[in-house]
C-alpha atoms as a PDB file:
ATOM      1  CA  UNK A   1     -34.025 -14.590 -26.162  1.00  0.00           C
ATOM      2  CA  UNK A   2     -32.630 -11.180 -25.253  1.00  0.00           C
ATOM      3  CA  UNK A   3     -28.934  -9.677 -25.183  1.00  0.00           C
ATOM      4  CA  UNK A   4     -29.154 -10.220 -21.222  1.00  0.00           C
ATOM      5  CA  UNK A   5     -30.390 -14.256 -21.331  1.00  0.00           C
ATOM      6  CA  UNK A   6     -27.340 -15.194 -23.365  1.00  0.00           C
ATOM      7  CA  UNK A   7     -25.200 -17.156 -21.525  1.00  0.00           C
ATOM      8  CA  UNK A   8     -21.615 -16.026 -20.971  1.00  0.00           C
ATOM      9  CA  UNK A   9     -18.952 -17.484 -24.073  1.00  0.00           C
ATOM     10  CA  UNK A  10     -15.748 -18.529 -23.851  1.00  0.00           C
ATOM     11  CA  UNK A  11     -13.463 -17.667 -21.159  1.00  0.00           C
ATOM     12  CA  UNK A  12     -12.577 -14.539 -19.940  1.00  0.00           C
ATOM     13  CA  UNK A  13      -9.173 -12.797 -21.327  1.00  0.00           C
ATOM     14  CA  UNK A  14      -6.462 -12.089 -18.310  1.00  0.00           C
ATOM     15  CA  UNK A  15      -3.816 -10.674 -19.011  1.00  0.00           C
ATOM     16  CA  UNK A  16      -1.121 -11.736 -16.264  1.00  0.00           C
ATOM     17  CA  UNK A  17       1.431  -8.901 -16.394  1.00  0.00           C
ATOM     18  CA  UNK A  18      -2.032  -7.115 -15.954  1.00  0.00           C
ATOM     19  CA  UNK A  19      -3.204  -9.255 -12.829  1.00  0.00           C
ATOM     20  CA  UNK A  20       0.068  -9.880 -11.377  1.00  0.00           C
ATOM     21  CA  UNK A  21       0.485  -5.881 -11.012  1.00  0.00           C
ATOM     22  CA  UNK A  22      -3.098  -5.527  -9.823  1.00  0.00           C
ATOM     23  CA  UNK A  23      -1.895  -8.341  -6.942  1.00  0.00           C
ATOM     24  CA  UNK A  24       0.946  -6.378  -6.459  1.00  0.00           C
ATOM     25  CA  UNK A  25      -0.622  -3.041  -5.907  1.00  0.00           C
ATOM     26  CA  UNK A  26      -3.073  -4.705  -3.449  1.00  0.00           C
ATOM     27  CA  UNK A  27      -0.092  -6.076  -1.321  1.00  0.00           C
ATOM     28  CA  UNK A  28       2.075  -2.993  -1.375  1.00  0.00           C
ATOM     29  CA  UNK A  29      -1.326  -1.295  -0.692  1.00  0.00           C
ATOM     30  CA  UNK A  30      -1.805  -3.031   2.407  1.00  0.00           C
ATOM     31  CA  UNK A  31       2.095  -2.913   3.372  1.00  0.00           C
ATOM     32  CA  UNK A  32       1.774   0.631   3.194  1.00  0.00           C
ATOM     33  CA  UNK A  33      -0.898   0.953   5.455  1.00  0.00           C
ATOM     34  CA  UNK A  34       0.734  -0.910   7.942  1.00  0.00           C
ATOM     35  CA  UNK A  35       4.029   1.362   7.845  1.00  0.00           C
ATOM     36  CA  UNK A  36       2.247   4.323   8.043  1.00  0.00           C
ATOM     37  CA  UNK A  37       0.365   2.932  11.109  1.00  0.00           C
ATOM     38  CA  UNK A  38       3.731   1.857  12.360  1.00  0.00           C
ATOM     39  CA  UNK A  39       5.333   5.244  11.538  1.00  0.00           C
ATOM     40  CA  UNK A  40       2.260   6.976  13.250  1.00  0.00           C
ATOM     41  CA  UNK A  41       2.627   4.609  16.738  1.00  0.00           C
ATOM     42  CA  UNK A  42       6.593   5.175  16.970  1.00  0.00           C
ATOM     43  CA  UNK A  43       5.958   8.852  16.643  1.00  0.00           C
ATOM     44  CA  UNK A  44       3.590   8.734  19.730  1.00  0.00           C
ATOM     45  CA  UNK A  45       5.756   6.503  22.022  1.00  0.00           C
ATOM     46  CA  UNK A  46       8.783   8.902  21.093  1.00  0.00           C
ATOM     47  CA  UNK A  47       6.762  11.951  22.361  1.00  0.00           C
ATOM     48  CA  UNK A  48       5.705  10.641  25.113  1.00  0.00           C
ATOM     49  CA  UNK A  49       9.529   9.287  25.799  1.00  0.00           C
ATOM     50  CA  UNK A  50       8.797   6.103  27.011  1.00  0.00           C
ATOM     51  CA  UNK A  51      11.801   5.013  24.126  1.00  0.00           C
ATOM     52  CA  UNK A  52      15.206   4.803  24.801  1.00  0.00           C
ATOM     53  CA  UNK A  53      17.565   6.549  22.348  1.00  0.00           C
ATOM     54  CA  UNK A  54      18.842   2.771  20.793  1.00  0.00           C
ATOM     55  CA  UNK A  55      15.173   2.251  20.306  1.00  0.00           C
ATOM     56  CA  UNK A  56      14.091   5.269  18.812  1.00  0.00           C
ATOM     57  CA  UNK A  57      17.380   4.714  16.356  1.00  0.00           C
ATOM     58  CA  UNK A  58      16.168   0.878  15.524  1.00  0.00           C
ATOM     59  CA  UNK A  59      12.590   2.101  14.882  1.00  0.00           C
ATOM     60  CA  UNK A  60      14.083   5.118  12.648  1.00  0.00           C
ATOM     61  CA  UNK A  61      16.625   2.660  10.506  1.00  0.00           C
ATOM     62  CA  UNK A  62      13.825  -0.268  10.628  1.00  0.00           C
ATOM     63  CA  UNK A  63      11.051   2.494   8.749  1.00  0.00           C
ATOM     64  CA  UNK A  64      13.458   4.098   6.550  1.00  0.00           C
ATOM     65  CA  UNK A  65      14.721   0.497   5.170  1.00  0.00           C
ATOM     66  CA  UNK A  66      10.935  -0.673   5.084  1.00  0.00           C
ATOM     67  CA  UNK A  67      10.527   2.568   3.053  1.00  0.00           C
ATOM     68  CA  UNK A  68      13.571   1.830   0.793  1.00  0.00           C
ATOM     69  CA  UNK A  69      12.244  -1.588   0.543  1.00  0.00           C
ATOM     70  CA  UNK A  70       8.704   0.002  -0.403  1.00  0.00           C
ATOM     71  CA  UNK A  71      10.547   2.310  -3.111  1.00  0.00           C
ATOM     72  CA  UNK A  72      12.031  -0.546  -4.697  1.00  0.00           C
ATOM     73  CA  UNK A  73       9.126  -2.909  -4.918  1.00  0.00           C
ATOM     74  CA  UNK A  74       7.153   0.109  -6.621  1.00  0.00           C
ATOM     75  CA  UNK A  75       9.369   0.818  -9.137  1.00  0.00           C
ATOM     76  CA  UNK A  76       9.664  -3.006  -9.815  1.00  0.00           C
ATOM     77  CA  UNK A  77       5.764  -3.420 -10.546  1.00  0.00           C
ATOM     78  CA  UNK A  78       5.989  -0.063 -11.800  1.00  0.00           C
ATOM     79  CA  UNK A  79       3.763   1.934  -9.069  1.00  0.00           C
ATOM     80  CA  UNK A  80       3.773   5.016  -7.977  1.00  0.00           C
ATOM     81  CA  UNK A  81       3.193   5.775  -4.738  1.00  0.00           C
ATOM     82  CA  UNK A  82      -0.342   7.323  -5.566  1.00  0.00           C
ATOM     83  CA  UNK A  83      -1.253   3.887  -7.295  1.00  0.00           C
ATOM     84  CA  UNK A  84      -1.117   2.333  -3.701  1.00  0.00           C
ATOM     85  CA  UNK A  85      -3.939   5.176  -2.416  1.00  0.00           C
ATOM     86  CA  UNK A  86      -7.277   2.954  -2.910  1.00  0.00           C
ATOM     87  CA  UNK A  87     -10.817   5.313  -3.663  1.00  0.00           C
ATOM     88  CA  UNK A  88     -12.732   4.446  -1.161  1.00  0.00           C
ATOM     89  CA  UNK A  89     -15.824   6.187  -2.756  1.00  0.00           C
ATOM     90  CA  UNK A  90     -18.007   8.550  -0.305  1.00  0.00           C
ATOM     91  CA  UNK A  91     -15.589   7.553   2.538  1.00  0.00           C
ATOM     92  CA  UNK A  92     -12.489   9.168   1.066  1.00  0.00           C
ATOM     93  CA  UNK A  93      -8.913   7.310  -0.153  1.00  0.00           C
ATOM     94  CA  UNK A  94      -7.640   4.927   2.393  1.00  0.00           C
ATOM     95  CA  UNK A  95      -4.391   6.724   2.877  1.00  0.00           C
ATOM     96  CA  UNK A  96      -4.260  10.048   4.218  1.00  0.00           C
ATOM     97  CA  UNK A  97      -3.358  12.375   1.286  1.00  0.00           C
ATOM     98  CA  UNK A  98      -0.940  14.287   3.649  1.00  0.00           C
ATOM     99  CA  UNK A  99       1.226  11.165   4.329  1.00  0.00           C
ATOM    100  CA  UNK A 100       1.236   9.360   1.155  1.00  0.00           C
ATOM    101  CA  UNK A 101       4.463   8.827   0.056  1.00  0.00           C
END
């Protein structure tokens, strides 16, 4: 019997500070995505002034508390923001370098 036909022993060691900050990063990750989509879509609609000026000031207060609300969570998990930028191999990071936070 060779190295590779051994079964697998015991159980494997997880750390949960370790996992619970890997969850973390995925979520935040994802949240991320979703505000800079957000950010992206309010931008359009306000250049094309389809808004009226007590949207455009909701959707400004509404992204800069989602982004407060971001900064906070990060430093909680201790993230930075470049932790949330997955490598997506040949296809590049998932968030644009030139937005990141």
């Amino acid at each position: 019997m060779t190295a590779t036909d051994q079964p697998l022993s015991g159980r494997i060691e997880l750390d949960r500070d370790s996992a619970e900050r890997g969850f973390a990063a995925l979520v935040l990750t994802i949240v991320e995505l979703i505000r800079q989509l957000m950010e992206r879509q309010a931008l359009r609609r306000v250049d094309q002034g389809d808004l009226t000026d007590d949207q455009i000031e909701r959707i400004g207060s509404t992204l800069m508390a989602l982004d407060e609300q971001m900064t906070t969570l990060c430093d909680h998990f201790g993230l930075r923001p470049e932790d949330l930028n997955l490598d997506l191999g040949p296809l590049g990071t998932l968030l644009p370098q030139d937005v990141a936070r």
